[in-house]
Protein backbone atom coordinates (compact mmCIF):
# COMPACT_ATOMS: atom_id res chain seq x y z
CA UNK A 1 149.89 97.49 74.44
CA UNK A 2 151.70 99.29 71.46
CA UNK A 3 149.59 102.14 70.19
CA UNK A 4 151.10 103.92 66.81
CA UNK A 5 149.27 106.98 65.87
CA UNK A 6 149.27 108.13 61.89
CA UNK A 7 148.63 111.85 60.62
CA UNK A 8 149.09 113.05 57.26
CA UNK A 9 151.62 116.22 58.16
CA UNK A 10 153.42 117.89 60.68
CA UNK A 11 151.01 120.99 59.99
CA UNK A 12 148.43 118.49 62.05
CA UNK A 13 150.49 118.98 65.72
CA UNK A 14 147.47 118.25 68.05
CA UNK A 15 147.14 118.62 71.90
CA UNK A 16 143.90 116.57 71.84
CA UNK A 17 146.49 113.76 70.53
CA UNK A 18 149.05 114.11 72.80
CA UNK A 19 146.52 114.16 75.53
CA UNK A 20 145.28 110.95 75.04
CA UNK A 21 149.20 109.76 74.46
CA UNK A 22 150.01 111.02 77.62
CA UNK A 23 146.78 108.83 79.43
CA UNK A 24 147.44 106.06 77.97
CA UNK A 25 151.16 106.14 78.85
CA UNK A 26 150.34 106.48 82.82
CA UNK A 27 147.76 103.45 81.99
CA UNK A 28 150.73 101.33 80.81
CA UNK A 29 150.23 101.43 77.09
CA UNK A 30 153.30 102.92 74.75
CA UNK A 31 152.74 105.12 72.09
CA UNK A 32 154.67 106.21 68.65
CA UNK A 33 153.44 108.81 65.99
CA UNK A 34 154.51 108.54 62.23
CA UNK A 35 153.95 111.18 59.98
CA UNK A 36 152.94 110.23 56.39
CA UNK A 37 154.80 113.40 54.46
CA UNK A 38 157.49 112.85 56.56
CA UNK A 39 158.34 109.37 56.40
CA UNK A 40 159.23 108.10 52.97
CA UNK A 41 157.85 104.95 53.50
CA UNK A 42 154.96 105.10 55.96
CA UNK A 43 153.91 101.03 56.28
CA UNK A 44 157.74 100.24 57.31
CA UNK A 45 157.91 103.36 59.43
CA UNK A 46 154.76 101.48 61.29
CA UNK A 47 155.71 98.39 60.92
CA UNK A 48 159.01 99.32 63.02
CA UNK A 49 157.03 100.51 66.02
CA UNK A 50 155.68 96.83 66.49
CA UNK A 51 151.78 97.73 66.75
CA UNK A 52 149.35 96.03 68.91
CA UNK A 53 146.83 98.63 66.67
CA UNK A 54 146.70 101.92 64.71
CA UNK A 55 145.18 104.91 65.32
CA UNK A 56 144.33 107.02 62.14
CA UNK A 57 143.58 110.76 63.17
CA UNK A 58 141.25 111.75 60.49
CA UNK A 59 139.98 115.28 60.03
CA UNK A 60 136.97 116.93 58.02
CA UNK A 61 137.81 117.37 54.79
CA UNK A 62 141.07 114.60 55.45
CA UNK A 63 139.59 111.39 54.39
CA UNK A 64 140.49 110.59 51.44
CA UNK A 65 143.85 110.51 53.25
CA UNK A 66 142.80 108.55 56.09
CA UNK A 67 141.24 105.90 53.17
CA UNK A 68 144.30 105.58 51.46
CA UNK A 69 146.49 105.54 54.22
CA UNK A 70 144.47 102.49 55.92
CA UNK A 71 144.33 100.45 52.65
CA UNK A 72 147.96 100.79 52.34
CA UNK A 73 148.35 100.35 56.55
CA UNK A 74 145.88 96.87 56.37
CA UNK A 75 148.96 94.88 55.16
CA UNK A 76 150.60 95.19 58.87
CA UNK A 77 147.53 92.98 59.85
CA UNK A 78 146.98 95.26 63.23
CA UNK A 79 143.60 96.49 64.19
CA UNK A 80 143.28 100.34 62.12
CA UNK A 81 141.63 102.46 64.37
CA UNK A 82 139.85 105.68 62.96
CA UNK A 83 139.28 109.11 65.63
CA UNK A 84 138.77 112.64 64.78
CA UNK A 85 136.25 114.66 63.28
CA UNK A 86 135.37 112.95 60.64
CA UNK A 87 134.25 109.70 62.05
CA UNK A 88 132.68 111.86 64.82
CA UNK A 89 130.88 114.05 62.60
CA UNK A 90 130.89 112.23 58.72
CA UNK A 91 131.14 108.55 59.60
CA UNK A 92 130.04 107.64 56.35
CA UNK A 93 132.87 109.71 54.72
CA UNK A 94 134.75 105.99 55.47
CA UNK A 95 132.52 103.50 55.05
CA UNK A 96 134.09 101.17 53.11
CA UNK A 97 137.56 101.70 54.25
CA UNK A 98 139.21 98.70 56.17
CA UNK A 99 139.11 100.41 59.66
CA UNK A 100 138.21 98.18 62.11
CA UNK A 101 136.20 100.92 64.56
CA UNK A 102 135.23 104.17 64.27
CA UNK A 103 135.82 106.50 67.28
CA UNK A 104 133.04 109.35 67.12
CA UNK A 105 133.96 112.38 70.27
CA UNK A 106 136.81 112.34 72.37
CA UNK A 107 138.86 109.53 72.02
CA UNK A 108 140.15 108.75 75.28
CA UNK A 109 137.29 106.56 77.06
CA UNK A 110 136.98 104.80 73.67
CA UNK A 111 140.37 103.66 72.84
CA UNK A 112 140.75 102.88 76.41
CA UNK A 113 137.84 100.45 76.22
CA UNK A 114 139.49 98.77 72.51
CA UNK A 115 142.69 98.53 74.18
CA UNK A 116 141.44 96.57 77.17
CA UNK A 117 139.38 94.31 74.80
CA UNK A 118 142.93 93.63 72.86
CA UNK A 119 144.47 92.94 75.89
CA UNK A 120 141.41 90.33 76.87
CA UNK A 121 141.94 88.58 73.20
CA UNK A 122 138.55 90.47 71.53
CA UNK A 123 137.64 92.63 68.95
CA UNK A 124 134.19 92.93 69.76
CA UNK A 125 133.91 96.46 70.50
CA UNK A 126 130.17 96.69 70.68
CA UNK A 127 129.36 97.74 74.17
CA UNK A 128 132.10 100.37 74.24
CA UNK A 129 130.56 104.17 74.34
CA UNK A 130 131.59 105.98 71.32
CA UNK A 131 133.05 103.21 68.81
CA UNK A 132 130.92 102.19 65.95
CA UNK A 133 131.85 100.08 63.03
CA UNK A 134 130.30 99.34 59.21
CA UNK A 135 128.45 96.57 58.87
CA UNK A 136 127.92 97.20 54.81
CA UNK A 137 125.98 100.67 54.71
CA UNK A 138 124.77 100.19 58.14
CA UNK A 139 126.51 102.30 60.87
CA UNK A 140 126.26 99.68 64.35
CA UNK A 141 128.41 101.43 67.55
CA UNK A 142 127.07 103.22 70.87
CA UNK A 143 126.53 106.58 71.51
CA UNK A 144 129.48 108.35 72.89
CA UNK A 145 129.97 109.11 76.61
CA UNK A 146 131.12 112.46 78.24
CA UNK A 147 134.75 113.77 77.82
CA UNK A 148 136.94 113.04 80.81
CA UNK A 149 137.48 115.81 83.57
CA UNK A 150 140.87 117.60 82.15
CA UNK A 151 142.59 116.91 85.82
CA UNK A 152 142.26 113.02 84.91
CA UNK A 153 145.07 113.80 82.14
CA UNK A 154 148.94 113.89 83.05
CA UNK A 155 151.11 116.82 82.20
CA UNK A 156 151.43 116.68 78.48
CA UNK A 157 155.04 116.37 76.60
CA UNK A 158 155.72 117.21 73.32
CA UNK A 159 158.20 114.59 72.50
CA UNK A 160 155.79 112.54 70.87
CA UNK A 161 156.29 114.69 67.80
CA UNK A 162 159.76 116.35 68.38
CA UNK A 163 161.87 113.55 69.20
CA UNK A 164 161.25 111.78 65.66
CA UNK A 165 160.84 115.59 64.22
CA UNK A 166 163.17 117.69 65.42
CA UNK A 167 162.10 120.56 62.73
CA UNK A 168 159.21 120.81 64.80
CA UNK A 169 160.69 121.84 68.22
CA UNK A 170 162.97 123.94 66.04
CA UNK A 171 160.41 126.04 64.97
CA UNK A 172 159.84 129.14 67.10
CA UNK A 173 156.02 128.86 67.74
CA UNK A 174 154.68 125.99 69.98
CA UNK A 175 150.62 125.86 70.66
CA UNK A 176 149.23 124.43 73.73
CA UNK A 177 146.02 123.76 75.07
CA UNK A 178 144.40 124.47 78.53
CA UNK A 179 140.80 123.62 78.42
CA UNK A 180 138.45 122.13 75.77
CA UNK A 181 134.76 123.25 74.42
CA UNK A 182 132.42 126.00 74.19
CA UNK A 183 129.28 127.10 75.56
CA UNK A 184 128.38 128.83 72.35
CA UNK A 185 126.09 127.64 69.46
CA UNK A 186 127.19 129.07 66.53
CA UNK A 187 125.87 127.66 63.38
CA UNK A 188 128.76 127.16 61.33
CA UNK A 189 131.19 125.74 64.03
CA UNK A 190 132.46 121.82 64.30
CA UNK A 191 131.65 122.31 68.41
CA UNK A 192 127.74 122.54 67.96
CA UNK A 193 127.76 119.23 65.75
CA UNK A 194 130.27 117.83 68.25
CA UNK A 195 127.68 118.74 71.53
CA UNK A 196 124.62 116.90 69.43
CA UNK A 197 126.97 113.51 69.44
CA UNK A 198 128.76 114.01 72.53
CA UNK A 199 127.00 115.11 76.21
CA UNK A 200 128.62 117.10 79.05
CA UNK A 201 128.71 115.74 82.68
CA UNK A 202 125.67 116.35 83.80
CA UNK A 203 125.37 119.66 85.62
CA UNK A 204 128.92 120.48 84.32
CA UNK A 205 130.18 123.29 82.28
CA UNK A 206 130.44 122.96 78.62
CA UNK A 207 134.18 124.26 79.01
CA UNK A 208 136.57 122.18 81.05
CA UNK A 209 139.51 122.77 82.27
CA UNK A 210 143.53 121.41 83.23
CA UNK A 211 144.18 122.94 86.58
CA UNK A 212 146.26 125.97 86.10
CA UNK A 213 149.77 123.95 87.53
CA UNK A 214 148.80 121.78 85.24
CA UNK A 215 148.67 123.89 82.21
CA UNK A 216 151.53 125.94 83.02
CA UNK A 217 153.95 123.08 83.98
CA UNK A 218 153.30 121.56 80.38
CA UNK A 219 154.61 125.05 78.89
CA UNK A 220 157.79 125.09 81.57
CA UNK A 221 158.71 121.04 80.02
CA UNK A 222 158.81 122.78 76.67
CA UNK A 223 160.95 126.28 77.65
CA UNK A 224 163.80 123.82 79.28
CA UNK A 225 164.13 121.86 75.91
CA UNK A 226 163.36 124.87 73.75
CA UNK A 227 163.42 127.01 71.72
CA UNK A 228 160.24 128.77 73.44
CA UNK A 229 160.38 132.57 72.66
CA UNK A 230 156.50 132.22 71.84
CA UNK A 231 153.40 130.57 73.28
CA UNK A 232 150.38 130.39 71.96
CA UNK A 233 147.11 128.63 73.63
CA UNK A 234 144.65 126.85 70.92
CA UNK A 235 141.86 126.88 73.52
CA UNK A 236 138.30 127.95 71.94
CA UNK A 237 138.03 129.90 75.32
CA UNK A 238 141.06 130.52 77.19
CA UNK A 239 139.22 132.98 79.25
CA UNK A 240 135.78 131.77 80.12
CA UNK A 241 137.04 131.46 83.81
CA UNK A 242 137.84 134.60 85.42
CA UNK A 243 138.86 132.99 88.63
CA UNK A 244 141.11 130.49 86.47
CA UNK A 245 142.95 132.52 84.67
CA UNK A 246 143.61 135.05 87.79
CA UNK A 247 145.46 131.59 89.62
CA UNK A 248 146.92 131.07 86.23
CA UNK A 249 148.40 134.55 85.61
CA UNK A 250 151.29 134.43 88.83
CA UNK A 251 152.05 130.68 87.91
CA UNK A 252 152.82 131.72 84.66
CA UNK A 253 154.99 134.64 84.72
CA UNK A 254 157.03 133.30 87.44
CA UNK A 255 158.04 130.23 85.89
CA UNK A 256 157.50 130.30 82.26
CA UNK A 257 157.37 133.82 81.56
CA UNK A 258 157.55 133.42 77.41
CA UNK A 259 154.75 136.09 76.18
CA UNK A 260 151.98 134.24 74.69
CA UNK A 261 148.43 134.60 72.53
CA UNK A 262 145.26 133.47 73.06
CA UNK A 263 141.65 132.91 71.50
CA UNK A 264 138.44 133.81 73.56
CA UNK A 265 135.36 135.34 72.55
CA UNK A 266 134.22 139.01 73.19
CA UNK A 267 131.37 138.85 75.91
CA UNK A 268 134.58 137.07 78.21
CA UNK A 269 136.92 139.69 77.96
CA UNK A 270 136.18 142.37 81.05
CA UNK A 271 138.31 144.27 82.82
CA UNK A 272 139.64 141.80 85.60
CA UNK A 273 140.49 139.41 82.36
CA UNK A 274 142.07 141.84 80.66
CA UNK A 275 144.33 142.84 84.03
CA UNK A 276 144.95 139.21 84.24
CA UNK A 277 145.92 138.31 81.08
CA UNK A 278 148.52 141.76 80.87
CA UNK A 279 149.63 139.99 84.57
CA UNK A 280 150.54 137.07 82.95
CA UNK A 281 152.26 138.23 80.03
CA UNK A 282 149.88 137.93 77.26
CA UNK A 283 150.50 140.12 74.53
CA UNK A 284 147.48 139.64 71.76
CA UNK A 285 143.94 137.94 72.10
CA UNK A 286 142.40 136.32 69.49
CA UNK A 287 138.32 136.78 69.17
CA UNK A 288 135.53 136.31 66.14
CA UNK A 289 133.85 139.28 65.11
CA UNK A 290 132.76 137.58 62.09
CA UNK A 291 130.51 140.10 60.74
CA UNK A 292 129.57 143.55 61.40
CA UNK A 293 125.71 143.16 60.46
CA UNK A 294 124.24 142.00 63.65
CA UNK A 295 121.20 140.69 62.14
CA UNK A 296 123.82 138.38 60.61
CA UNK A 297 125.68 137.65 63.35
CA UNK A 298 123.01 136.69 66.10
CA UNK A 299 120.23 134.88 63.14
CA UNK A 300 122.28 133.35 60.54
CA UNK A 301 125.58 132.82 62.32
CA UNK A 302 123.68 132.53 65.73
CA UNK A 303 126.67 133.87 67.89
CA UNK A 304 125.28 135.24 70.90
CA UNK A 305 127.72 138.11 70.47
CA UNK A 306 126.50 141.92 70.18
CA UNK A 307 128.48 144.32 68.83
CA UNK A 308 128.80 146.12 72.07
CA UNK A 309 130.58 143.05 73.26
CA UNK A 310 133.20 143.49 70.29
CA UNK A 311 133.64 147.02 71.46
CA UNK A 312 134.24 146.30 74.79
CA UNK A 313 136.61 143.57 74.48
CA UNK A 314 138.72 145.63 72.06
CA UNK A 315 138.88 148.08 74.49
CA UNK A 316 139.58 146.54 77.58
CA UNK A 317 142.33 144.68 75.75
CA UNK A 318 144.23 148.12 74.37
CA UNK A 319 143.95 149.91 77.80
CA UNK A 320 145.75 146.28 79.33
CA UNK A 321 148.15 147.10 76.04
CA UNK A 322 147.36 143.57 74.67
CA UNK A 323 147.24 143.47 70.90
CA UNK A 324 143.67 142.19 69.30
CA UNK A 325 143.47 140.12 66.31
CA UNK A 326 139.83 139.45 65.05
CA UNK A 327 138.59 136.28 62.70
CA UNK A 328 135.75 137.24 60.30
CA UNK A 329 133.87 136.10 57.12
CA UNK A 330 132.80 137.36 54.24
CA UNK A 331 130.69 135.80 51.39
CA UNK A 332 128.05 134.72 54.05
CA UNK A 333 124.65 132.94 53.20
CA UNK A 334 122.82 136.06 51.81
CA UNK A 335 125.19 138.39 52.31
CA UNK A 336 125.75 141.49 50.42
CA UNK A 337 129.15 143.51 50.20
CA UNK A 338 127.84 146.38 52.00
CA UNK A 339 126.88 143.61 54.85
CA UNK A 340 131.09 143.00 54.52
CA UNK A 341 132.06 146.35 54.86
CA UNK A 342 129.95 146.91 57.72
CA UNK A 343 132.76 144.57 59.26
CA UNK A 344 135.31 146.44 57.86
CA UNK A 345 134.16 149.07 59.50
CA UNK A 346 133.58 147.65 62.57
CA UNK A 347 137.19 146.50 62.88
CA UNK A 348 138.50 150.05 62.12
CA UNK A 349 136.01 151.40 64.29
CA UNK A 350 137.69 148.98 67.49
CA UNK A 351 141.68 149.29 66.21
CA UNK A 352 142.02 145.94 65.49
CA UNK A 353 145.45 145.14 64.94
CA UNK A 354 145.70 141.89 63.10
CA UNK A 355 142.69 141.04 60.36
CA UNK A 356 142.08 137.18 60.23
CA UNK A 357 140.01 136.39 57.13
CA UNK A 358 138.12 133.61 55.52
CA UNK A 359 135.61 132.83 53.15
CA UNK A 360 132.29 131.35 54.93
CA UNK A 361 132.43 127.35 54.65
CA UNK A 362 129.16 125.28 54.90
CA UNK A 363 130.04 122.16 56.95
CA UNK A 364 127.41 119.78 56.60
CA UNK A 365 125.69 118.76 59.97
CA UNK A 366 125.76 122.17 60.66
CA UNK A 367 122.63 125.19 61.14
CA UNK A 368 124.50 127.03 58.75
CA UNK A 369 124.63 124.45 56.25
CA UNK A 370 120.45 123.57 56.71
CA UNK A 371 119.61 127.10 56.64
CA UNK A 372 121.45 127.62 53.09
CA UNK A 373 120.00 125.01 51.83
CA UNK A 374 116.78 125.55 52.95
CA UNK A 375 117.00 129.22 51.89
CA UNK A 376 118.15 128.32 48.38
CA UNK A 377 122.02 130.14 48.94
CA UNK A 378 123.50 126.05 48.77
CA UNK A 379 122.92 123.24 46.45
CA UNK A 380 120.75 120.24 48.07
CA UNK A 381 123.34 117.99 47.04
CA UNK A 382 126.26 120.03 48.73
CA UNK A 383 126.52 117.30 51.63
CA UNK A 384 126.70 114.30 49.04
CA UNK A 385 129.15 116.34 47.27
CA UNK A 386 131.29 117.01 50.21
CA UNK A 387 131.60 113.35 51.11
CA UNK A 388 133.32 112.61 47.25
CA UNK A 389 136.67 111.47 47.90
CA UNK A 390 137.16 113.94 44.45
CA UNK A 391 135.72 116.83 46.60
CA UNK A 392 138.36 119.53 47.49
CA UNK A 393 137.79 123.12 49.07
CA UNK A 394 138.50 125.58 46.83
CA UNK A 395 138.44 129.32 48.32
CA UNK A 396 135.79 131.38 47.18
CA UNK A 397 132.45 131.80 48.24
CA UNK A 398 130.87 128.41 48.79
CA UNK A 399 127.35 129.69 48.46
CA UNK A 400 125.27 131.00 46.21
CA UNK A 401 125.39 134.92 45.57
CA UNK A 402 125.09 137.83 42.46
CA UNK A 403 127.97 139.12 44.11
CA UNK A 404 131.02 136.52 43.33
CA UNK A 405 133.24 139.10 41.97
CA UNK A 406 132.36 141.59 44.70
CA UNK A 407 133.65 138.66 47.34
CA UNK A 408 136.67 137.90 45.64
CA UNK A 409 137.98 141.00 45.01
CA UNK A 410 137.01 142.36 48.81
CA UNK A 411 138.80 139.44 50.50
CA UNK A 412 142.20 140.76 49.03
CA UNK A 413 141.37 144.25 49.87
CA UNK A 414 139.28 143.95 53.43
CA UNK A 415 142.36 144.62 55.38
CA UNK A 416 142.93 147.96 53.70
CA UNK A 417 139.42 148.85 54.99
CA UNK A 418 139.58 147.20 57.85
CA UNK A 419 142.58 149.31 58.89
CA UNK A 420 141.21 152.55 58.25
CA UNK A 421 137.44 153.45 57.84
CA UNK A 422 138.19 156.46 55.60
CA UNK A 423 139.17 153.45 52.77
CA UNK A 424 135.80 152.08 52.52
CA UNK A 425 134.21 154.10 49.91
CA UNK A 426 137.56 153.48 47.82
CA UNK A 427 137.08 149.53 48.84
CA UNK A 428 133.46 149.69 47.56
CA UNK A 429 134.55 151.49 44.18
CA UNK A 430 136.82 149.30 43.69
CA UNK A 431 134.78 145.61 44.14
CA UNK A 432 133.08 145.52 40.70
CA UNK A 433 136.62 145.89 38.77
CA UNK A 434 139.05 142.97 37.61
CA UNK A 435 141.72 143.48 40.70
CA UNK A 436 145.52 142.68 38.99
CA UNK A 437 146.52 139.17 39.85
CA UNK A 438 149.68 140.72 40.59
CA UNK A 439 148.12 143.08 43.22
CA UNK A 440 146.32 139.99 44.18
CA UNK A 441 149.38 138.21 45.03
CA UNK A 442 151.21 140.89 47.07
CA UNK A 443 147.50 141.77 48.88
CA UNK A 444 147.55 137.65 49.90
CA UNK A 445 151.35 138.14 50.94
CA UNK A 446 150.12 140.66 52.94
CA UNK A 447 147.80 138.15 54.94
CA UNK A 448 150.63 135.88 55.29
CA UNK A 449 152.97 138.60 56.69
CA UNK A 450 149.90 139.77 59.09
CA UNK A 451 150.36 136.30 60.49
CA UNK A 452 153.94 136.35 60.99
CA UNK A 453 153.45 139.71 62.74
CA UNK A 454 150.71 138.14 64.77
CA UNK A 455 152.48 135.25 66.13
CA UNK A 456 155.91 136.77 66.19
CA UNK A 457 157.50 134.09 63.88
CA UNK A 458 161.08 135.07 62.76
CA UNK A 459 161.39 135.37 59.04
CA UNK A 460 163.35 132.77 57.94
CA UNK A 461 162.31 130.15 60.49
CA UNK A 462 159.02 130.17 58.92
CA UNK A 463 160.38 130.31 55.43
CA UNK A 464 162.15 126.86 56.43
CA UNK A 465 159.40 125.48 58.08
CA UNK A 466 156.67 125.88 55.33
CA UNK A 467 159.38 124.97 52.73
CA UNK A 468 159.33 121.35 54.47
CA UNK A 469 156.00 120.83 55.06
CA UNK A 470 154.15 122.54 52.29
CA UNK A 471 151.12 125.57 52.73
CA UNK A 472 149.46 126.46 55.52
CA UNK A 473 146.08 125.71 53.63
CA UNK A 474 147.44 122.10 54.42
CA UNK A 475 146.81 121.54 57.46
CA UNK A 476 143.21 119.81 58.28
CA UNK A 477 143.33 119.47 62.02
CA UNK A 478 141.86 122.36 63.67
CA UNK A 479 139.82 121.32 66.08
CA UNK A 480 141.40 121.22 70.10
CA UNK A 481 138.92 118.62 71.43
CA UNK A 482 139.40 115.84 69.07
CA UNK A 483 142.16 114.48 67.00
């Protein structure tokens, strides 16, 4: 059968999606992609891929997109297909829209099952695990089964997206993926909702992985077509798998060789990794700090991370002369500034080279999101309100605090203190004052340039790239195990 795939922009590149492309290729299916901001008229784009059905990759926060994208898509009279997070997580973010299923987890079992029921003359989708459907206000489907084993996937190309948008293998940095999920449970991440709708394997690992020849042979298809001079791997926790990554390292420098980055998390980064990673030709690791209070951290963010971890990872990581970047948030659910600058601190304190920042989100179905609301720092309505196709995020602090202008002004100025310690009192001063919205401005540039640095993206590629398709703040797929 004919599968076309819709996303709103080319910000929205996802592994999880080409994944499943590549599966149901080997299976005997074709597949197309079509990019909405790209194409300037989407339902003919479609139309000329001859669909046997239409998969909508919808994101949090993405659905009034995916809404009016369908009612416009209906008129090809093809089944419309909705996966991602938001029918995983929000189903009733789309009720009402003409989809004809809802995929909620991983999407390859599902539209596996809809595709042989097409092929059998059906749309009765009923007994397959994971789709559900709208009967009025009434949610009907089956639970979702477990994700596949990553070895049951092919090797992964990228034409899917760069032979229709050449731009895109133009631009200097290309992400990958390795393994999906995450043994942690931290309260304000899309993976705990995701493991209450979606089981492991029983007696498996909450992490699983492509076979290291696997994941490096998808790389070496993308440095013969190139340009390659940068790799970076999306995975939630490249390095959870010590005796992984040490088969991985060789593989990879002998026949890739491009330098690459990586996310983990702190308590995974020892030694050996570190040796492994240098081996292989990493050059910066990604890991949350998040916050520097550890009461924070381990009760309200419930990331079994300790602040010795942080330390340790950071150093490991300098002594293999691997650069660290760190992701943290400020304008937590009672949070003070001090409580920020502790993190400041913190990443002064380890050397961190490259500050990520954001303000703390509340995505409903998470802990985080009950425990504001239960401790009065969130609205009760918040989830109602984030389902209103109106609703957009606005940075700033989403909860409630006395300290708004305290928040705003320190995530312009958290990198200066997060650079050096000896700026904190200065930092602290300076939180209660109007800060300049020109000093605003070049502070944010800042951020963006900290990026550039971090990923090695040459100057004017990125200018061209973000001139096409629009702000980073765009893109709403984020998440490596779904669409």
């Amino acid at each position: 059968m004919r599968v076309s795939f819709v996303q709103d922009n080319a910000l929205d590149e996802s592994q999880a999606l080409l994944d499943l492309a590549a599966l149901l290729e080997v299976r005997g299916h074709s597949c197309a992609l079509r990019l909405d901001r790209e194409e300037p008229d989407l339902v003919r784009a479609i139309r000329d891929t001859h669909p046997d059905v239409i998969v909508v990759a919808c994101s949090m926060l993405n659905h009034g997109w995916a809404r009016a994208a369908a009612t416009r898509l209906q008129a090809i009279g093809v089944p419309l297909i909705v996966a991602g997070t938001a029918p995983t997580l929000y189903p009733v973010l789309l009720q009402g829209a003409p989809f004809a299923a809802l995929i909620r987890g991983e999407a390859e079992t599902p539209l596996l099952g809809i595709l042989s029921a097409l092929e059998a003359g059906t749309t009765d989708f009923g007994a397959i695990p994971g789709v559900s459907r709208f009967e009025g206000t009434e949610l009907i489907g089956t639970a979702p089964g477990p994700g596949l084993p990553m070895d049951a996937f092919p090797v992964v190309s990228k034409d899917l997206y760069y032979a229709r948008y050449g731009f895109m293998r133009r631009f200097p940095f290309k992400r990958f993926l390795a393994s999906r999920g995450c043994h942690h449970r931290c309260s304000y991440c899309y993976i705990s909702a995701l493991n209450k709708v979606q089981p492991r394997i029983p007696g498996s690992k909450w992490t699983r992985r492509k076979p290291p020849e696997q994941a490096v042979e998808e790389v070496a298809r993308e440095l013969h077509k190139g340009p390659l001079p940068h790799v970076h791997f999306s995975d939630d926790l490249f390095t959870d798998d010590a005796d992984w990554l040490a088969e991985f390292a060789p593989l990879y420098r002998s026949r890739v060789g491009v330098p690459f980055t990586c996310n983990t998390s702190a308590e995974l980064v020892t030694e050996r990794v570190a040796s492994a990673l240098h081996e292989a030709g990493c050059f910066g690791v990604g890991f949350a700090v998040e916050t520097g209070n550890s009461e924070l951290r381990l009760k309200v963010l419930r990331k079994g991370v300790t602040t010795d971890n942080i330390r340790a990872a950071a150093s490991h990581l300098k002594r293999a002369g691997i650069t660290v970047a760190t992701f943290n948030m400020v304008a937590l659910p009672g949070e003070t500034p001090d409580d920020a600058l502790q993190t400041a601190r913190l990443n002064a304190e380890i050397g961190t080279d490259f500050v990520r920042m954001n303000y703390a989100f509340p995505m409903p179905g998470t802990a985080m999101c009950d425990y504001a609301i239960e401790n009065g720092f969130l609205a009760p309505e918040f989830p109602a309100r984030f389902g209103d196709p109106a609703f957009r995020y606005a940075p700033g602090p989403q909860f409630l605090t006395p300290h708004r202008r305290e928040f705003e002004n320190l995530f312009v100025l958290f990198r200066l203190a997060a650079k050096d310690a000896r700026l904190v009192p200065f930092v602290r001063r300076a939180l209660g004052t109007r800060t300049p919205d020109l000093v605003k401005r070049w502070l944010t540039l800042q951020g963006a340039w900290n990026e550039k640095r971090n990923f090695r993206i040459p100057v004017f590629a990125g200018l061209r790239f973000f001139a096409r398709v629009g702000r980073p703040e765009l893109r709403a797929t984020n998440f490596p195990s779904l669409l």
